[in-house]
Protein backbone atom coordinates (compact mmCIF):
# COMPACT_ATOMS: atom_id res chain seq x y z
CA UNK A 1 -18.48 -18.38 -5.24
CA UNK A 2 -21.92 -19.22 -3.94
CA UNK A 3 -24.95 -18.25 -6.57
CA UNK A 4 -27.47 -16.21 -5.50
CA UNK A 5 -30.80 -15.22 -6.87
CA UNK A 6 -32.01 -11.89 -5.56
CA UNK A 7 -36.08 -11.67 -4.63
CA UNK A 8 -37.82 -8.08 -5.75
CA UNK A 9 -38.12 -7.05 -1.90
CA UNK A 10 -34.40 -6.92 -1.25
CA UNK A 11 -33.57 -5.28 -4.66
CA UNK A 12 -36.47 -2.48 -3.17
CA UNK A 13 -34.52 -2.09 0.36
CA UNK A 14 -31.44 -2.21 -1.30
CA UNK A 15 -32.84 0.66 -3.69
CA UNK A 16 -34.19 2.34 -0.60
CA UNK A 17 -31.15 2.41 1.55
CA UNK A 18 -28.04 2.39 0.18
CA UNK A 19 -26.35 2.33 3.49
CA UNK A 20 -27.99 -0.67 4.30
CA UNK A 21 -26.88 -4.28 5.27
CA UNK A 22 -28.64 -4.94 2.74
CA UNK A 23 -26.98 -2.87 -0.04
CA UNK A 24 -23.61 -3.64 1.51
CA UNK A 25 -23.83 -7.23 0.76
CA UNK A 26 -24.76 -6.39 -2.46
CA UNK A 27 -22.26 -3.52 -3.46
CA UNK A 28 -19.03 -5.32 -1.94
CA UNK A 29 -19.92 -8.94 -1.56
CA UNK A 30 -18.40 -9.00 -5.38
CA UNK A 31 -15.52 -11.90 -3.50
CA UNK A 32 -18.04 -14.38 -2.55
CA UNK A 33 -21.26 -14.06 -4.40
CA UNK A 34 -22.57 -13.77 -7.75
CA UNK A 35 -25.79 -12.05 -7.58
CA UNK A 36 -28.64 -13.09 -9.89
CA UNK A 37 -32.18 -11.36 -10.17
CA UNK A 38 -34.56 -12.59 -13.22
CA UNK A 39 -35.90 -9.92 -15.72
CA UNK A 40 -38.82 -9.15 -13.27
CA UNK A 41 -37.16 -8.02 -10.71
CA UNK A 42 -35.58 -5.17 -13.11
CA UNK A 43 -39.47 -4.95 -14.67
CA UNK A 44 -40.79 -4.57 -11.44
CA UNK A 45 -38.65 -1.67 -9.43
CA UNK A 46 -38.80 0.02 -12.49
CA UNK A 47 -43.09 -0.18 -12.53
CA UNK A 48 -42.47 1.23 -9.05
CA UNK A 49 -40.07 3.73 -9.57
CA UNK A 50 -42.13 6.65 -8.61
CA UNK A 51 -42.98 5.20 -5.52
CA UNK A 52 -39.00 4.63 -4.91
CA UNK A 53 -38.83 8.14 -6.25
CA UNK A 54 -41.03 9.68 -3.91
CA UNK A 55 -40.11 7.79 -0.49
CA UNK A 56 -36.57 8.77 -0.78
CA UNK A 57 -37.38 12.01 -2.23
CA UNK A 58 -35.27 11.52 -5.69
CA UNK A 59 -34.72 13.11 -8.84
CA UNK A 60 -35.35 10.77 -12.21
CA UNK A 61 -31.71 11.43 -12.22
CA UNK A 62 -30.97 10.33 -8.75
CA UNK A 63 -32.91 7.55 -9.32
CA UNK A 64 -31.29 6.45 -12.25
CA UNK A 65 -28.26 6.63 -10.18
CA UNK A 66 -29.14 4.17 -7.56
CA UNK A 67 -30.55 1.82 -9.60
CA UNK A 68 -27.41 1.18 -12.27
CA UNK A 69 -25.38 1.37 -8.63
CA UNK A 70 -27.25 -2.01 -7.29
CA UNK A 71 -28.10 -3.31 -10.46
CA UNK A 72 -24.37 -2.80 -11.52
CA UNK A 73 -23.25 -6.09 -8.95
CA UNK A 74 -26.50 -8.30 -10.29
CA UNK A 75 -26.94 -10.36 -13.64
CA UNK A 76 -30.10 -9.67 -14.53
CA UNK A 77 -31.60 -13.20 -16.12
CA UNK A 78 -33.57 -13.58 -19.13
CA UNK A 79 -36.71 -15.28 -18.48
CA UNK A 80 -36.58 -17.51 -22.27
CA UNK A 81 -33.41 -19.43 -20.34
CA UNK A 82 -35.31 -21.11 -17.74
CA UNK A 83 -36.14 -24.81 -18.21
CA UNK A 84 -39.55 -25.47 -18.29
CA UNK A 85 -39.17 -28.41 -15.58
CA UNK A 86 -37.50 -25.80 -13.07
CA UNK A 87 -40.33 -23.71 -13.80
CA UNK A 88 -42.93 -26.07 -13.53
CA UNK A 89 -41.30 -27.53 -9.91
CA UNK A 90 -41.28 -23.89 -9.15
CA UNK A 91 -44.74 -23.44 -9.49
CA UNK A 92 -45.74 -26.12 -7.89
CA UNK A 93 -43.76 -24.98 -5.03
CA UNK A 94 -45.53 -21.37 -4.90
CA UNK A 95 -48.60 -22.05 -6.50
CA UNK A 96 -50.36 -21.96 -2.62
CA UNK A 97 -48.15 -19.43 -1.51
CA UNK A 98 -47.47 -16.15 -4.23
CA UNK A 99 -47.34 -17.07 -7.47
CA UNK A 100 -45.19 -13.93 -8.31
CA UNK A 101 -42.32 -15.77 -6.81
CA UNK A 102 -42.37 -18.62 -9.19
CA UNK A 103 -39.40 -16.92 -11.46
CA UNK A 104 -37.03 -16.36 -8.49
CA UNK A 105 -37.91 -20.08 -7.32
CA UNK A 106 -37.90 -21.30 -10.68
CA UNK A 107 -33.83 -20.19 -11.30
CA UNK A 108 -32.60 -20.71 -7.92
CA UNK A 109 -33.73 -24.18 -9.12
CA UNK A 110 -32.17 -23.76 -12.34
CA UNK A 111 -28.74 -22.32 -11.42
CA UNK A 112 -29.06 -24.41 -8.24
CA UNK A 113 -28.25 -21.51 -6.01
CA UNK A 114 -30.02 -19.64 -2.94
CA UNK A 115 -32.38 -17.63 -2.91
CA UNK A 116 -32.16 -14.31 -0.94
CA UNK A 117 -35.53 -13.11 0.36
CA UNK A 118 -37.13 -11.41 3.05
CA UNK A 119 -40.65 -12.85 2.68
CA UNK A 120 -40.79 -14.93 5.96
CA UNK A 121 -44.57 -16.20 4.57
CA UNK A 122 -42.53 -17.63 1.55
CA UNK A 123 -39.20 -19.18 3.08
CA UNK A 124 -41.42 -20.76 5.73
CA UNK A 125 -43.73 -22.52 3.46
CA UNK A 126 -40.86 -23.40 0.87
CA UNK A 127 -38.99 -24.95 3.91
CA UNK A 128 -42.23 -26.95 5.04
CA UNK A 129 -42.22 -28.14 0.98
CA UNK A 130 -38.55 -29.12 0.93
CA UNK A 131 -37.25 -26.33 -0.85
CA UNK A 132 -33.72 -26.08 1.17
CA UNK A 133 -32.72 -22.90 -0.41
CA UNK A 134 -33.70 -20.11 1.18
CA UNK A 135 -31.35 -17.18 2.54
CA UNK A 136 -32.63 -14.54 5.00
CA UNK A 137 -30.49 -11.36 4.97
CA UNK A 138 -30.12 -12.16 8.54
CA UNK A 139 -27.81 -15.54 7.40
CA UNK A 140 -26.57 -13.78 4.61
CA UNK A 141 -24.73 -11.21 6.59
CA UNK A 142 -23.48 -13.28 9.08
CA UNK A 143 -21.54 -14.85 6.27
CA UNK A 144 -20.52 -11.92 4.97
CA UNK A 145 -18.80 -10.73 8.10
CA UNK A 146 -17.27 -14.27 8.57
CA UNK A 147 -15.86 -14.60 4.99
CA UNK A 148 -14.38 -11.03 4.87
CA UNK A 149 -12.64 -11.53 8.73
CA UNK A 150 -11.28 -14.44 6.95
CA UNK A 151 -10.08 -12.66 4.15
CA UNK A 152 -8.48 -10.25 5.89
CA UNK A 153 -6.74 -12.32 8.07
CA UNK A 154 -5.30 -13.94 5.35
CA UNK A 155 -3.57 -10.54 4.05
């Protein structure tokens, strides 16, 4: 099973189209990836809920709906486990870049896993820094395809 932390901006597309790659991955990649998002993630759709709301033209109801869907497949981290040295070596990795992104850096660090985003400003400069971890939705669904051709061959 590869570990993988989930960044806010994939949970949103996921959120916003549930007939996405995006929410594919996420809704039957259950085989080959755990899926990880820190508290913030969950803290954060929810602050923007009404924008979700309105864009897709939702219901609190419908809403509700969607969310427990995508956030049914994820493990949703509490932020008191991190280690304050994968926190620190997170910040120092996003410190010039978004700050926000510290948490989801921090734990990929932590549970030494990737880390799914579709900030091309952030995987860039993490790359540049050394930070090997990054997974663009892109890679991510090439593997998907790959490992479930591979499964069902073997059936």
């Amino acid at each position: 099973m590869i570990k993988i932390i989930i960044d806010s901006n994939i949970l949103f597309s996921a959120l916003l189209n549930t007939n996405s790659k995006i929410a594919g991955i996420i809704i039957n990649g259950q085989d080959f990836y755990d899926f990880y998002a820190p508290q913030y993630a969950r803290t954060e759709i929810l602050n923007h809920r009404n924008k979700i709301k309105k864009i897709k033209k939702l219901n609190d109801l419908e809403f509700l709906e969607i969310y427990e869907l995508i956030f049914g497949y994820i493990t949703v981290l509490n932020h008191s486990i991190l280690p304050k040295k994968d926190f620190e070596k997170a910040f120092e990795y996003c410190r010039n870049i978004d700050v926000d992104d510290t948490i989801f850096v921090g734990f990929s660090e932590y549970l030494n896993s990737k880390l799914w985003t579709g900030d091309k400003k952030l995987i860039s400069c993490l790359i540049k820094m050394g930070f090997d971890k990054t997974l663009t939705t892109e890679e991510l669904f090439k593997d998907f395809i790959e490992k479930n051709k591979l499964e069902n061959k073997n059936m």
